[in-house]
N, C-alpha and C. Protein backbone atom coordinates (compact mmCIF):
# COMPACT_ATOMS: atom_id res chain seq x y z
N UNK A 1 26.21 -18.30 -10.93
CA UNK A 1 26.30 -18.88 -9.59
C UNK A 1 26.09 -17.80 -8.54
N UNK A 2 25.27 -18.21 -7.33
CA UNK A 2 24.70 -17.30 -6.62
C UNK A 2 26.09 -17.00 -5.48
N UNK A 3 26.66 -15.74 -5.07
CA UNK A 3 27.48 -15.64 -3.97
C UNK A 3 27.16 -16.30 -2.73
N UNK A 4 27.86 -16.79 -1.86
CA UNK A 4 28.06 -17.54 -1.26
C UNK A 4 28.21 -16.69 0.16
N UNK A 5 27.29 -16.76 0.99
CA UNK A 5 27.86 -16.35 2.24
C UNK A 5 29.24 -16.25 3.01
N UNK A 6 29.44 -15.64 3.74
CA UNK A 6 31.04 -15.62 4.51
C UNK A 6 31.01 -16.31 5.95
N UNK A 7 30.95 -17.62 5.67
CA UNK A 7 30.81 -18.57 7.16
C UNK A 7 31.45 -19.51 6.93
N UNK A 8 32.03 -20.40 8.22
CA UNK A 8 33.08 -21.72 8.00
C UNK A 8 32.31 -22.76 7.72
N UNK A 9 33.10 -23.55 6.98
CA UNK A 9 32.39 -24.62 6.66
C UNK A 9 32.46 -25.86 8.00
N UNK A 10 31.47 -25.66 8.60
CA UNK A 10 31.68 -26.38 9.89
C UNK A 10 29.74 -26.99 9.75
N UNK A 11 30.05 -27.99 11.05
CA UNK A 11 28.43 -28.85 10.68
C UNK A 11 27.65 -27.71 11.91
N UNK A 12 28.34 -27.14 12.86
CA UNK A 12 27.74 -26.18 13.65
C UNK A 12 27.10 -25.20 12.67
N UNK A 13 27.83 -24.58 11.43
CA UNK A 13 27.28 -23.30 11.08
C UNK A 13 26.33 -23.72 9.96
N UNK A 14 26.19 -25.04 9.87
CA UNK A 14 25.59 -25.72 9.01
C UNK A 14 24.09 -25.92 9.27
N UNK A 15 24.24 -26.06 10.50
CA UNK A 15 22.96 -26.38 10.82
C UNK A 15 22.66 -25.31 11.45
N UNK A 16 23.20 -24.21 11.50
CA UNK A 16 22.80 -22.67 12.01
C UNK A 16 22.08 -21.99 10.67
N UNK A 17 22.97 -22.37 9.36
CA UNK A 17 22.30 -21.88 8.28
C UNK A 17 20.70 -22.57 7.72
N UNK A 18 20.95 -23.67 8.00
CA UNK A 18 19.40 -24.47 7.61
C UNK A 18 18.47 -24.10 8.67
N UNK A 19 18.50 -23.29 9.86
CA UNK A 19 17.47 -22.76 10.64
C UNK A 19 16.91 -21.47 10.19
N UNK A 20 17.86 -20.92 9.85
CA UNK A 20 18.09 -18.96 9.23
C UNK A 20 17.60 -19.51 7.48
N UNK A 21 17.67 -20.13 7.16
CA UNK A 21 16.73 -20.96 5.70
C UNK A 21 15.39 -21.31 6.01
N UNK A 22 15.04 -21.84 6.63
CA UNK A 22 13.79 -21.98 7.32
C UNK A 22 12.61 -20.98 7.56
N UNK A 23 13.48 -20.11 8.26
CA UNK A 23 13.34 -19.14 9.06
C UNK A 23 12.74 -17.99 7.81
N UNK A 24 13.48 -18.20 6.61
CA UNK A 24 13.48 -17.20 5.73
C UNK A 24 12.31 -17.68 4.96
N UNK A 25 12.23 -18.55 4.82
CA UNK A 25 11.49 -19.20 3.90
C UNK A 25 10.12 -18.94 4.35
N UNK A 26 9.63 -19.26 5.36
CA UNK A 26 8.94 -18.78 6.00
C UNK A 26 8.24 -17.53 6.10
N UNK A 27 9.22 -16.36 6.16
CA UNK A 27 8.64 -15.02 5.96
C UNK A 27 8.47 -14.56 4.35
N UNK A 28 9.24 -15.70 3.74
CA UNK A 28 8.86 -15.33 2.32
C UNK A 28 7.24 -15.94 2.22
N UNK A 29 7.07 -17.37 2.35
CA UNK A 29 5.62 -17.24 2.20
C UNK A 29 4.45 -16.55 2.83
N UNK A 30 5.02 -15.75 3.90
CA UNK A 30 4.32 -14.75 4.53
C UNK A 30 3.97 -13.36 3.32
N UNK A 31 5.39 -12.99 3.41
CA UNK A 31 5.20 -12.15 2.20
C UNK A 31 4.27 -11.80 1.01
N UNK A 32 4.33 -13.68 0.61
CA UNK A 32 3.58 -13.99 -0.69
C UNK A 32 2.09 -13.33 -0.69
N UNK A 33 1.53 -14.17 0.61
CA UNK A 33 0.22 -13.93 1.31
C UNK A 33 -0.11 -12.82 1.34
N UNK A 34 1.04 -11.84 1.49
CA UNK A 34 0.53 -10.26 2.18
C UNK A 34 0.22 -9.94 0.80
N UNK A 35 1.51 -9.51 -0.06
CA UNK A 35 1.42 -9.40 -1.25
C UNK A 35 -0.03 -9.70 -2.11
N UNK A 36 -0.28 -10.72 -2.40
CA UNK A 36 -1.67 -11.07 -3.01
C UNK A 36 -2.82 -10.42 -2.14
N UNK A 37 -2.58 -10.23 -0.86
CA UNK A 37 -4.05 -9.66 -0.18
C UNK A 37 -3.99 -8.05 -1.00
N UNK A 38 -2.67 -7.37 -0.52
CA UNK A 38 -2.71 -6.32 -1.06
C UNK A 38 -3.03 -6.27 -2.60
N UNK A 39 -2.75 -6.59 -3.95
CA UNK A 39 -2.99 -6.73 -5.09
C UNK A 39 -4.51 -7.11 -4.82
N UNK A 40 -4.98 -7.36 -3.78
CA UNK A 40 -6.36 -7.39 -4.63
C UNK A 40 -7.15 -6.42 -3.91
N UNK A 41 -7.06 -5.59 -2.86
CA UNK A 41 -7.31 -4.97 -2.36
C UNK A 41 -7.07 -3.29 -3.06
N UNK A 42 -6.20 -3.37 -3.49
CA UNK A 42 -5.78 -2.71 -4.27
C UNK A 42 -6.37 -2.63 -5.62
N UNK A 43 -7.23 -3.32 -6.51
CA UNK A 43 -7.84 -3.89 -7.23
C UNK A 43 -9.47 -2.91 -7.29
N UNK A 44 -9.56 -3.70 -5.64
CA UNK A 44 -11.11 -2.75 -5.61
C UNK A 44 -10.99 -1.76 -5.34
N UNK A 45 -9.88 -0.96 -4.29
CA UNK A 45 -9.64 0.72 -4.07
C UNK A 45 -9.74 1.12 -5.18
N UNK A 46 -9.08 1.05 -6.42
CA UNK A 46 -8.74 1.31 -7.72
C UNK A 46 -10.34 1.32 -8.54
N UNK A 47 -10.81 0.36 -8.32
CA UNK A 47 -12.05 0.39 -8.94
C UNK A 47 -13.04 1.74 -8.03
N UNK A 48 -13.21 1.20 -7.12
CA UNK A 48 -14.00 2.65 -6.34
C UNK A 48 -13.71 4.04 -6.77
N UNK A 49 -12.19 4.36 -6.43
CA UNK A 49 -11.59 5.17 -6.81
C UNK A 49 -12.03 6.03 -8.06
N UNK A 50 -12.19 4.70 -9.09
CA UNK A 50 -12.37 5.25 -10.38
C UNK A 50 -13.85 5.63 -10.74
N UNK A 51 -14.53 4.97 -9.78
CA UNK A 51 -15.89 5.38 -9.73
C UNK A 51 -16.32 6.96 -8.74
N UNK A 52 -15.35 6.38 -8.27
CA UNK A 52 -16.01 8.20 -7.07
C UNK A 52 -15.37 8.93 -8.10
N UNK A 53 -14.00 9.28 -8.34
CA UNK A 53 -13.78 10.57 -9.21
C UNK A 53 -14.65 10.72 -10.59
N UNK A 54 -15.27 9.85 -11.34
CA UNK A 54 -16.11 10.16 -12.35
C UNK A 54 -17.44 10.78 -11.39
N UNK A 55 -18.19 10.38 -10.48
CA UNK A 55 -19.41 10.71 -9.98
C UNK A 55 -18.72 12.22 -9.42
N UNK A 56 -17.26 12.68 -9.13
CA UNK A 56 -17.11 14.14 -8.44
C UNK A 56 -16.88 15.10 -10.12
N UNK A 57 -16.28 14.64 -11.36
CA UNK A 57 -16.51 15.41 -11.62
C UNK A 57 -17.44 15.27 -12.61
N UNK A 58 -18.69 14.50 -12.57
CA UNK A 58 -19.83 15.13 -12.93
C UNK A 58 -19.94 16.20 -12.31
N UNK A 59 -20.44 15.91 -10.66
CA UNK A 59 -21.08 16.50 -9.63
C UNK A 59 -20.34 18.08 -10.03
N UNK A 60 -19.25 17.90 -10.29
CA UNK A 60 -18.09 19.36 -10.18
C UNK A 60 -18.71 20.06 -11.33
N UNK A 61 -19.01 19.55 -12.38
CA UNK A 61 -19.45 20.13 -13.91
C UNK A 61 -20.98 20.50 -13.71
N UNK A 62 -21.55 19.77 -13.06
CA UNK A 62 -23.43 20.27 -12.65
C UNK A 62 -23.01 21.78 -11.57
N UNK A 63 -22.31 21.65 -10.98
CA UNK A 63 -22.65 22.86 -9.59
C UNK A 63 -21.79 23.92 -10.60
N UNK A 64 -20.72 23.98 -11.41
CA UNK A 64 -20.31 24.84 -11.92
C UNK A 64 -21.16 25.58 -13.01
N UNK A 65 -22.70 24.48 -13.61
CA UNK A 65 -23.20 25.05 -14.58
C UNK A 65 -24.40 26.11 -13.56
N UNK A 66 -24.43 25.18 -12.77
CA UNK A 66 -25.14 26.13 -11.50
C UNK A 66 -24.75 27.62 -11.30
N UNK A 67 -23.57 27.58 -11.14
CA UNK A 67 -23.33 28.95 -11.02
C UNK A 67 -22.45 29.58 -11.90
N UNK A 68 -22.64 28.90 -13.11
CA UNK A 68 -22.94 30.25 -14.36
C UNK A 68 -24.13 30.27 -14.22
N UNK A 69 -25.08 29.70 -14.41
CA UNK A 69 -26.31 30.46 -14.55
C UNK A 69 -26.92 31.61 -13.37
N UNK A 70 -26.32 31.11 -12.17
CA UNK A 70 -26.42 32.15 -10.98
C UNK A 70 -25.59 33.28 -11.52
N UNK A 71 -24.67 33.32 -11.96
CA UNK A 71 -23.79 34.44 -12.45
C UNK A 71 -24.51 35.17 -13.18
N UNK A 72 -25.02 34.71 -14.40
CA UNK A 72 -25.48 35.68 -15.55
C UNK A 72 -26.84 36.07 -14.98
N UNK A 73 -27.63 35.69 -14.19
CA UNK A 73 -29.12 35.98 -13.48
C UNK A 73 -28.99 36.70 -12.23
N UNK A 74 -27.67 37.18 -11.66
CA UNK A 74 -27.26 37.62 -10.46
C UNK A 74 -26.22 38.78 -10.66
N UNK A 75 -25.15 38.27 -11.44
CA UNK A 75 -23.87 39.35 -11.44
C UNK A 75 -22.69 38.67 -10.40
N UNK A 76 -21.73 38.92 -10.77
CA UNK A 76 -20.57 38.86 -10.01
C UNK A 76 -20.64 39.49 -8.58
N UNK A 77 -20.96 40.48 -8.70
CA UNK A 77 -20.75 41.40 -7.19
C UNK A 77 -21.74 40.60 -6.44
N UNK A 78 -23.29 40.80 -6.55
CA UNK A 78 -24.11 40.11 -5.60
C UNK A 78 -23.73 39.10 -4.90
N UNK A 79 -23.09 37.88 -6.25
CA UNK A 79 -23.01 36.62 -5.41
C UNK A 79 -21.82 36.58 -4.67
N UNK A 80 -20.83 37.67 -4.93
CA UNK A 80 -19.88 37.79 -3.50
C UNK A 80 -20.49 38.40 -2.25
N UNK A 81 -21.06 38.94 -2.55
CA UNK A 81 -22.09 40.11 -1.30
C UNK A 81 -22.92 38.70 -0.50
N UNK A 82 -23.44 37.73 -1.49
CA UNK A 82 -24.76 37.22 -0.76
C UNK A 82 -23.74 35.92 -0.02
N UNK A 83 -22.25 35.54 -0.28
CA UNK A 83 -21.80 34.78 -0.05
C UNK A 83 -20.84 35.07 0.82
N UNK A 84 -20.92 36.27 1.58
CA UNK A 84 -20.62 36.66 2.71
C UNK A 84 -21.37 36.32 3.91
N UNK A 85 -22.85 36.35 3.15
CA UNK A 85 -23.84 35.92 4.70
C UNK A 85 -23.93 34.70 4.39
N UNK A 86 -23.41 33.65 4.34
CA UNK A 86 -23.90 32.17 3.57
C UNK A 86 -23.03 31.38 5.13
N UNK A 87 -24.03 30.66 5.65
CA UNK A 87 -23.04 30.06 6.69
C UNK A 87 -22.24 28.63 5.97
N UNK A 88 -21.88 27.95 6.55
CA UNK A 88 -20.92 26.86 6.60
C UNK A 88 -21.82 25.74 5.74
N UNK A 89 -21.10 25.11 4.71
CA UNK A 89 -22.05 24.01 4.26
C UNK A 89 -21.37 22.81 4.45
N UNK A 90 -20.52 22.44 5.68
CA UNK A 90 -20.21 20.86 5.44
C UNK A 90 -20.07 20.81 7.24
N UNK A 91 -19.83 19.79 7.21
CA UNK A 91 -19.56 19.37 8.88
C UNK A 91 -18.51 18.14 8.50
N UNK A 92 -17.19 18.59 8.39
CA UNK A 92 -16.30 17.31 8.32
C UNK A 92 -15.51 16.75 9.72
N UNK A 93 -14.88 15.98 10.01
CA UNK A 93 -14.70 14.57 10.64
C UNK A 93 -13.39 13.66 10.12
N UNK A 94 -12.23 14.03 10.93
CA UNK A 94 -11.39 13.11 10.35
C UNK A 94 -10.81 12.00 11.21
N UNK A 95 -10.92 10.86 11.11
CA UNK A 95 -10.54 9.68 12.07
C UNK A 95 -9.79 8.55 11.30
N UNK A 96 -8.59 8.34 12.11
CA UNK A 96 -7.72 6.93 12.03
C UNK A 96 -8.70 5.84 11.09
N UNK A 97 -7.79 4.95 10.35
CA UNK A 97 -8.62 4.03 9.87
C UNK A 97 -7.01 3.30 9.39
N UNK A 98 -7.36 1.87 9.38
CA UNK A 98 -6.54 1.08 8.63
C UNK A 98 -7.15 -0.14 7.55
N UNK A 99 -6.27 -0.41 6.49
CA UNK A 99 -6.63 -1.55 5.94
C UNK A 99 -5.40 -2.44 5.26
N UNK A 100 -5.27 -3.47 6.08
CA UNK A 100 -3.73 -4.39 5.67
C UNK A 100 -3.19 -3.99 6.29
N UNK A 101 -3.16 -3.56 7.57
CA UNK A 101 -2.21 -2.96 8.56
C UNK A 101 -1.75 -1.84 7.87
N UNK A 102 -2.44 -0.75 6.95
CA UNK A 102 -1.90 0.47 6.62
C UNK A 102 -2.49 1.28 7.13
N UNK A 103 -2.62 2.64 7.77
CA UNK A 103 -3.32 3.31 8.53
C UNK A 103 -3.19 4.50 7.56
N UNK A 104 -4.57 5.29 7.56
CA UNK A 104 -4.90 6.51 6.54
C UNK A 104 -5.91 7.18 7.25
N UNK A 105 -6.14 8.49 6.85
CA UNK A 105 -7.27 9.29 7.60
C UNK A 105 -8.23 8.93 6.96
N UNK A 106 -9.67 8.99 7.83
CA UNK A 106 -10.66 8.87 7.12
C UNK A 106 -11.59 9.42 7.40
N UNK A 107 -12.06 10.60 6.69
CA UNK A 107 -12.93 11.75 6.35
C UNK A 107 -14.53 11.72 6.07
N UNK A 108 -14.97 11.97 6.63
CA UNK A 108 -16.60 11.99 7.01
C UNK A 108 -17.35 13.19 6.74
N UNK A 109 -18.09 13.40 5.48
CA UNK A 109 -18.30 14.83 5.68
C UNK A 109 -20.26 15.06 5.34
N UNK A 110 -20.41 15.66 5.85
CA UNK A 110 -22.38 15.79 5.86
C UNK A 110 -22.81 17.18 5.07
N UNK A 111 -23.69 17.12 4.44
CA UNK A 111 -24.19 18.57 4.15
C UNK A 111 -25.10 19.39 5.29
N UNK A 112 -24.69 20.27 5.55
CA UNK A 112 -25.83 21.18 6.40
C UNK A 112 -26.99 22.09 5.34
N UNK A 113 -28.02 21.91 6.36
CA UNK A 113 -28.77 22.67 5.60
C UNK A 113 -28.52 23.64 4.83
N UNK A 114 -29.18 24.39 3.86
CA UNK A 114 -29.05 25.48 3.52
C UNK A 114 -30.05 26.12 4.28
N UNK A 115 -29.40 27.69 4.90
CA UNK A 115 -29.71 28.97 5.86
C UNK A 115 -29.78 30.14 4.57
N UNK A 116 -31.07 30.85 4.90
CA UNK A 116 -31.04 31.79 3.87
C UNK A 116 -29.58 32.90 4.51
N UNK A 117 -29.75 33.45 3.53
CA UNK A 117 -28.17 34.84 3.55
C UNK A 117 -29.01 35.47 4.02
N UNK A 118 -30.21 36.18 3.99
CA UNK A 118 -30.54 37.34 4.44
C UNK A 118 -30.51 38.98 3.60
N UNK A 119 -30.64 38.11 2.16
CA UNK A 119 -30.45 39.38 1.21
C UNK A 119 -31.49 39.10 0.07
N UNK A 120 -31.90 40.50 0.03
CA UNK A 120 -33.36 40.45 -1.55
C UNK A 120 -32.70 40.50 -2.47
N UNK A 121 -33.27 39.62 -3.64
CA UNK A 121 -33.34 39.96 -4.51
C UNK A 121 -32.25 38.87 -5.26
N UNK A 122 -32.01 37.46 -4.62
CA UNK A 122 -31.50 36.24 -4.95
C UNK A 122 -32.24 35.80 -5.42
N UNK A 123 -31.26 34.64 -6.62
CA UNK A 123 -32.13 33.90 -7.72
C UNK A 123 -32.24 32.54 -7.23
N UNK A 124 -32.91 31.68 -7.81
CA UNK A 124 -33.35 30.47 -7.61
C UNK A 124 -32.49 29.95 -7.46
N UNK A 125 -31.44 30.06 -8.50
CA UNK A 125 -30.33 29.35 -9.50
C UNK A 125 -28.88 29.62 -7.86
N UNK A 126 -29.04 30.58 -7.43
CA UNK A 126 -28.32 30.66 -6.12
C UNK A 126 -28.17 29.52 -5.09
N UNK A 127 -29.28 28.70 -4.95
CA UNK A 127 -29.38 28.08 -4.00
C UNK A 127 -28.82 26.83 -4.72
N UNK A 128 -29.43 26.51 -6.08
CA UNK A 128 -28.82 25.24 -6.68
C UNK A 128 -27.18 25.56 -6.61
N UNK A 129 -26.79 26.56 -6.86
CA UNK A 129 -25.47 26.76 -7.00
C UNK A 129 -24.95 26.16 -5.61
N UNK A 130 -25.30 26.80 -4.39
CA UNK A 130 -24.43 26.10 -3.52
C UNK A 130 -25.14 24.83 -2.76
N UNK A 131 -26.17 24.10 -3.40
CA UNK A 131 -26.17 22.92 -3.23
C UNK A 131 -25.27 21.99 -3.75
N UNK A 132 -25.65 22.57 -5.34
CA UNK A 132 -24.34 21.31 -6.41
C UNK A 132 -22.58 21.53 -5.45
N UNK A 133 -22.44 22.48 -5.19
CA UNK A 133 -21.21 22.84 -4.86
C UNK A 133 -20.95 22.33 -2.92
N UNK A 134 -22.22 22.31 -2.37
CA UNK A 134 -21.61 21.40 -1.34
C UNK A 134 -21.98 19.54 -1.43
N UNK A 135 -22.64 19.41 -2.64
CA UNK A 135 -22.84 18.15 -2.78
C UNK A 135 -21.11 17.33 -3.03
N UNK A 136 -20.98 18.21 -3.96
CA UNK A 136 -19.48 18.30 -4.88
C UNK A 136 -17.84 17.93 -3.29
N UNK A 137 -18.31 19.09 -2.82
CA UNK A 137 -17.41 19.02 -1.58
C UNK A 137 -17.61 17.53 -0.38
N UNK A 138 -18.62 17.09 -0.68
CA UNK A 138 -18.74 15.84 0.03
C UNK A 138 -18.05 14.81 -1.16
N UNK A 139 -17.99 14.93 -1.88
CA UNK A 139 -17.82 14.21 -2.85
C UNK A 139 -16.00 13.98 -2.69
N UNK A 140 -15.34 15.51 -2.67
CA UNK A 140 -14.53 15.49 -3.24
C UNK A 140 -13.43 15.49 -1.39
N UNK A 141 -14.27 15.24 -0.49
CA UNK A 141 -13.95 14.88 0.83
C UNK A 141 -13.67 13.05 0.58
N UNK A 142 -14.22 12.31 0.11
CA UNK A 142 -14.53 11.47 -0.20
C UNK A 142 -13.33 10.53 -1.11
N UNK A 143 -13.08 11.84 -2.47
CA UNK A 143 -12.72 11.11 -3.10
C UNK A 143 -11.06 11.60 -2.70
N UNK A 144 -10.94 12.58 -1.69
CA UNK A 144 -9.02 12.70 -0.83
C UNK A 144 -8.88 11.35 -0.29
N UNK A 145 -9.75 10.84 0.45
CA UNK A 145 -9.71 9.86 1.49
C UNK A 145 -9.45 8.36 0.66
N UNK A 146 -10.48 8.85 -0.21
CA UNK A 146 -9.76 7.04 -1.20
C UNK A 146 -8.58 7.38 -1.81
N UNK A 147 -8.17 8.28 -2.76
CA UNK A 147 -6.61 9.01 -3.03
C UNK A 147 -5.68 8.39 -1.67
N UNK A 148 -5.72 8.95 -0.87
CA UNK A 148 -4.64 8.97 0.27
C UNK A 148 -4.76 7.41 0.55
N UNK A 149 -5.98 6.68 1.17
CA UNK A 149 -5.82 5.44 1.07
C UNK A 149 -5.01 3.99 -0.09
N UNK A 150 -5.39 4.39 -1.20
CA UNK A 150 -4.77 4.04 -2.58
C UNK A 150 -3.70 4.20 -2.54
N UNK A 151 -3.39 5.57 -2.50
CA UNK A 151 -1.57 5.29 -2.67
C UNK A 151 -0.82 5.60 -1.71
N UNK A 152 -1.33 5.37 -0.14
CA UNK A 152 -0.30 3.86 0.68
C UNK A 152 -0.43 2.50 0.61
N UNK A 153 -1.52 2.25 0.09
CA UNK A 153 -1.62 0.71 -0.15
C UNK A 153 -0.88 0.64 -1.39
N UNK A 154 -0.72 1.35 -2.66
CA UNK A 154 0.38 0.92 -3.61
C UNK A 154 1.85 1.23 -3.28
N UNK A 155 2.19 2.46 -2.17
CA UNK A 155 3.57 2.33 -1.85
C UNK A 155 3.78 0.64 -1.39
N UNK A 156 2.88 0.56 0.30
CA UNK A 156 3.09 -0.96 0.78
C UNK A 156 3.22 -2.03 -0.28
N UNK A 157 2.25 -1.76 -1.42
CA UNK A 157 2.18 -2.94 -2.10
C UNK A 157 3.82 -3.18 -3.03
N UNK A 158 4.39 -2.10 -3.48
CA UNK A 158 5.62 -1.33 -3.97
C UNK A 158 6.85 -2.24 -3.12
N UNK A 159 6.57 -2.15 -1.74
CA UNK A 159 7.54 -2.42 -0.84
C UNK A 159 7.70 -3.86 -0.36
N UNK A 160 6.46 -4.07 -0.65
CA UNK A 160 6.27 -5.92 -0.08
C UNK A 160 6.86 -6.67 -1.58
N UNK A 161 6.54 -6.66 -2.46
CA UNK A 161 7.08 -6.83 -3.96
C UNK A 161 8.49 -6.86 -4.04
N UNK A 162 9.16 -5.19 -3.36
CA UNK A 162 10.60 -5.71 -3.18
C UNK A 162 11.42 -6.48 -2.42
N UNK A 163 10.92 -6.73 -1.35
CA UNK A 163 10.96 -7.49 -0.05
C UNK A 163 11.07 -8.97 -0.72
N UNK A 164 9.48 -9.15 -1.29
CA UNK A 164 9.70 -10.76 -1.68
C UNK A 164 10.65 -11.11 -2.84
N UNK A 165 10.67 -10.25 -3.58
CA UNK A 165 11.86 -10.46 -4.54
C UNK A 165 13.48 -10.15 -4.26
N UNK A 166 13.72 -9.58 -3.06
CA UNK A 166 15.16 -9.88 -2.62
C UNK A 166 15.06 -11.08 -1.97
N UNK A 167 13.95 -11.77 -1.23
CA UNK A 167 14.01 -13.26 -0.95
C UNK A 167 14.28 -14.06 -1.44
N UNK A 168 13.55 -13.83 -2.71
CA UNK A 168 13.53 -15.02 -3.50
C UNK A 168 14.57 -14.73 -4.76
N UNK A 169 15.22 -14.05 -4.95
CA UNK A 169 16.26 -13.90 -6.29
C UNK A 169 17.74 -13.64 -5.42
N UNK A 170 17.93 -12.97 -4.19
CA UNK A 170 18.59 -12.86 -3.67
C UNK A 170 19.14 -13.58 -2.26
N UNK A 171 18.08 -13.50 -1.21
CA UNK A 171 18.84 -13.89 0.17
C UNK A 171 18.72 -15.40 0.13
N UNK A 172 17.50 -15.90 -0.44
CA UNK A 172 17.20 -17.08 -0.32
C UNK A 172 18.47 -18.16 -1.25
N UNK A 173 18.88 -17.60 -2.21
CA UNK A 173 19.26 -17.89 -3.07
C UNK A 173 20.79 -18.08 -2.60
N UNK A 174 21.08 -17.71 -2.12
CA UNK A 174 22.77 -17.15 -1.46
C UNK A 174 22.79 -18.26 -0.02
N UNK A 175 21.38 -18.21 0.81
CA UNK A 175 21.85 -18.92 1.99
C UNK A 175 22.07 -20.70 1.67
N UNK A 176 20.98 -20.94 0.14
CA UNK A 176 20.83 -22.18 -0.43
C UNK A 176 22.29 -22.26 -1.30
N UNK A 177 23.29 -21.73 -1.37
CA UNK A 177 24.20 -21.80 -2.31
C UNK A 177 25.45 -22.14 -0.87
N UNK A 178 25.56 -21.33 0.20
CA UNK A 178 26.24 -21.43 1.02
C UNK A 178 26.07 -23.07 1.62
N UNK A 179 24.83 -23.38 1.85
CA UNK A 179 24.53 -24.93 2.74
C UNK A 179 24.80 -25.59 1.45
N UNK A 180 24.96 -25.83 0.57
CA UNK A 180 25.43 -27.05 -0.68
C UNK A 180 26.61 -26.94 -0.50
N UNK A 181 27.71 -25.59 -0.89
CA UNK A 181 28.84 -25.55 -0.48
C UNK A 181 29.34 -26.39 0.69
N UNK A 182 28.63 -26.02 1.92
CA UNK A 182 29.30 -26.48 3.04
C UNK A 182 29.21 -27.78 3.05
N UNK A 183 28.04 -28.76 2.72
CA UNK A 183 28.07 -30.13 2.83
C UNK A 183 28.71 -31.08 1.48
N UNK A 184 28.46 -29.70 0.49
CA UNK A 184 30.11 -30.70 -0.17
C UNK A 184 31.56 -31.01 0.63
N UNK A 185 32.14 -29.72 1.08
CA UNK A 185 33.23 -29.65 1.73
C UNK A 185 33.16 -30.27 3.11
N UNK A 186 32.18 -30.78 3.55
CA UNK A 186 32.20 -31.85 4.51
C UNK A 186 31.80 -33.24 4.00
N UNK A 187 31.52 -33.20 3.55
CA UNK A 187 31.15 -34.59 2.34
C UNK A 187 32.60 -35.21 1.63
N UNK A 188 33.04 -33.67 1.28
CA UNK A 188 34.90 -33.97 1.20
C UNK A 188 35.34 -34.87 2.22
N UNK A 189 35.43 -33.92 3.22
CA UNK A 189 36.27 -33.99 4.30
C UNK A 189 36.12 -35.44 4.67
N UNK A 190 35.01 -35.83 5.38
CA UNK A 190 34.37 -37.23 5.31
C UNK A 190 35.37 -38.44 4.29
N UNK A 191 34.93 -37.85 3.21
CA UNK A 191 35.49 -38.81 2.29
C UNK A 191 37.13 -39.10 2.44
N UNK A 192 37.53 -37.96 2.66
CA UNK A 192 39.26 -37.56 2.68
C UNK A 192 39.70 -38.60 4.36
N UNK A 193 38.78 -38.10 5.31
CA UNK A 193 38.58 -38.47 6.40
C UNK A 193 39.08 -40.53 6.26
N UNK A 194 38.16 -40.65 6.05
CA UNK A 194 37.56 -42.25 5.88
C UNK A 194 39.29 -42.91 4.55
N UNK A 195 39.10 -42.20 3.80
CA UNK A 195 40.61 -42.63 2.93
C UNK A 195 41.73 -42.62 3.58
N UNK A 196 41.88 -41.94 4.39
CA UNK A 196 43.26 -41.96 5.41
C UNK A 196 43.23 -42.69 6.31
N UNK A 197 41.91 -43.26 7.12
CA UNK A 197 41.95 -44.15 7.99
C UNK A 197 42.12 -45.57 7.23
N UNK A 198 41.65 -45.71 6.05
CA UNK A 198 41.50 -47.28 5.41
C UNK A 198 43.34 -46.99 4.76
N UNK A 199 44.30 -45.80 4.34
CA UNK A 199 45.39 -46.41 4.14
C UNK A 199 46.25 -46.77 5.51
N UNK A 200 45.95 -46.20 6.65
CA UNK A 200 46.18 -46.23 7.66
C UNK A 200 46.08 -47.81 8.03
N UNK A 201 45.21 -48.23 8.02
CA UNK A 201 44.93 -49.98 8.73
C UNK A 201 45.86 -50.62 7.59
N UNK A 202 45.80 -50.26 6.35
CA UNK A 202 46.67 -51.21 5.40
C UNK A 202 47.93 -51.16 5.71
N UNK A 203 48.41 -50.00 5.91
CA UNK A 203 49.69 -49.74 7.01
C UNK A 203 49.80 -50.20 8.06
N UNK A 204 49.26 -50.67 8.65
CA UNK A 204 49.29 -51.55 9.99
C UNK A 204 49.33 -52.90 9.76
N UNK A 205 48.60 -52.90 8.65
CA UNK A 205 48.90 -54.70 7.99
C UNK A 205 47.66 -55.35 8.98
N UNK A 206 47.25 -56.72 9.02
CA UNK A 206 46.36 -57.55 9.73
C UNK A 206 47.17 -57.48 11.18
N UNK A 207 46.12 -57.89 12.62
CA UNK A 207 46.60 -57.90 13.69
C UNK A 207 47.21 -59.36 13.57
């Protein structure tokens, strides 16, 4: 048996509770709604998700074979030397974004050309190296932004889940246990009511 609220059994608080029932009921099927948008939304983040991080670490495993081979055709020292003159390879961008009323950053990032360094005696395999490796960094700009998006939409989704299930196993359950209570015990009363007036007239006998 579900606990019972702490209110008088009166037809005032009676019909105060069947508004605040209403009322609840209401934001539970709100809930429901949110709930299922999120689960499916959540659905395709998850799917994307799982598609961008396989396409980053290909991308991560190609630019790394890149530069082993720049390594062993170059040396260690050079490609620190030549990656001193190497300008900037991304142009990122971070802006507000929401989805389901959840708000997350959302990251924009471009490759810039490649600018020679300005040093003899670089290998081919140099330039692939920091192509794969700013391809990779767009990638992996990309795949923070669905991360961070994903899991606030599974906290929210986390939170709406508990929400509807204290509705529905708990508050809902307690305010529907309190209004039966009360209209028994006025249903009593009534009854108790009405029995005392009919021994009452028999006590009075006919006019």
């Amino acid at each position: 048996m579900k606990k019972r609220l702490r209110t008088p059994p009166t037809k005032s608080a009676l019909l105060g509770l069947r508004r605040q029932l209403r009322f609840l009921q209401q934001g539970h099927a709100m809930l429901e709604r949110k709930r299922e948008l999120l689960n499916r939304v959540v659905r395709e983040r998850l799917e994307h998700y799982r598609d961008l991080r396989a396409r980053t670490l290909a991308a991560l495993g190609e630019a790394y074979r890149w530069l082993g081979i720049t390594e062993m055709r170059m040396g260690s020292q050079v490609i620190r030397q030549a990656a001193l003159g190497a300008g900037p390879a991304l142009r990122v961008g971070i802006l507000p974004r929401s989805s389901v009323g959840i708000e997350y950053p959302a990251a924009h990032a471009e490759e810039i050309p490649l600018q020679p360094v300005g040093m003899m005696g670089t290998d081919a395999s140099f330039d692939q190296a920091r192509s794969g490796m700013a391809r990779t960094a767009v990638l992996l700009v990309q795949l923070g932004e669905a991360e961070t998006a994903l899991w606030r939409l599974l906290t929210e989704q986390r939170r709406t889940q508990r929400r509807v299930n204290a509705l529905r196993y708990n508050i809902i359950p307690r305010y529907q246990a309190t209004i039966r209570f009360i209209e028994s015990m006025l249903e009593e009363d009534e009854r108790t009511t009405l029995f005392q007036i009919k021994r009452l007239r028999e006590a009075l006998g006919p006019d």
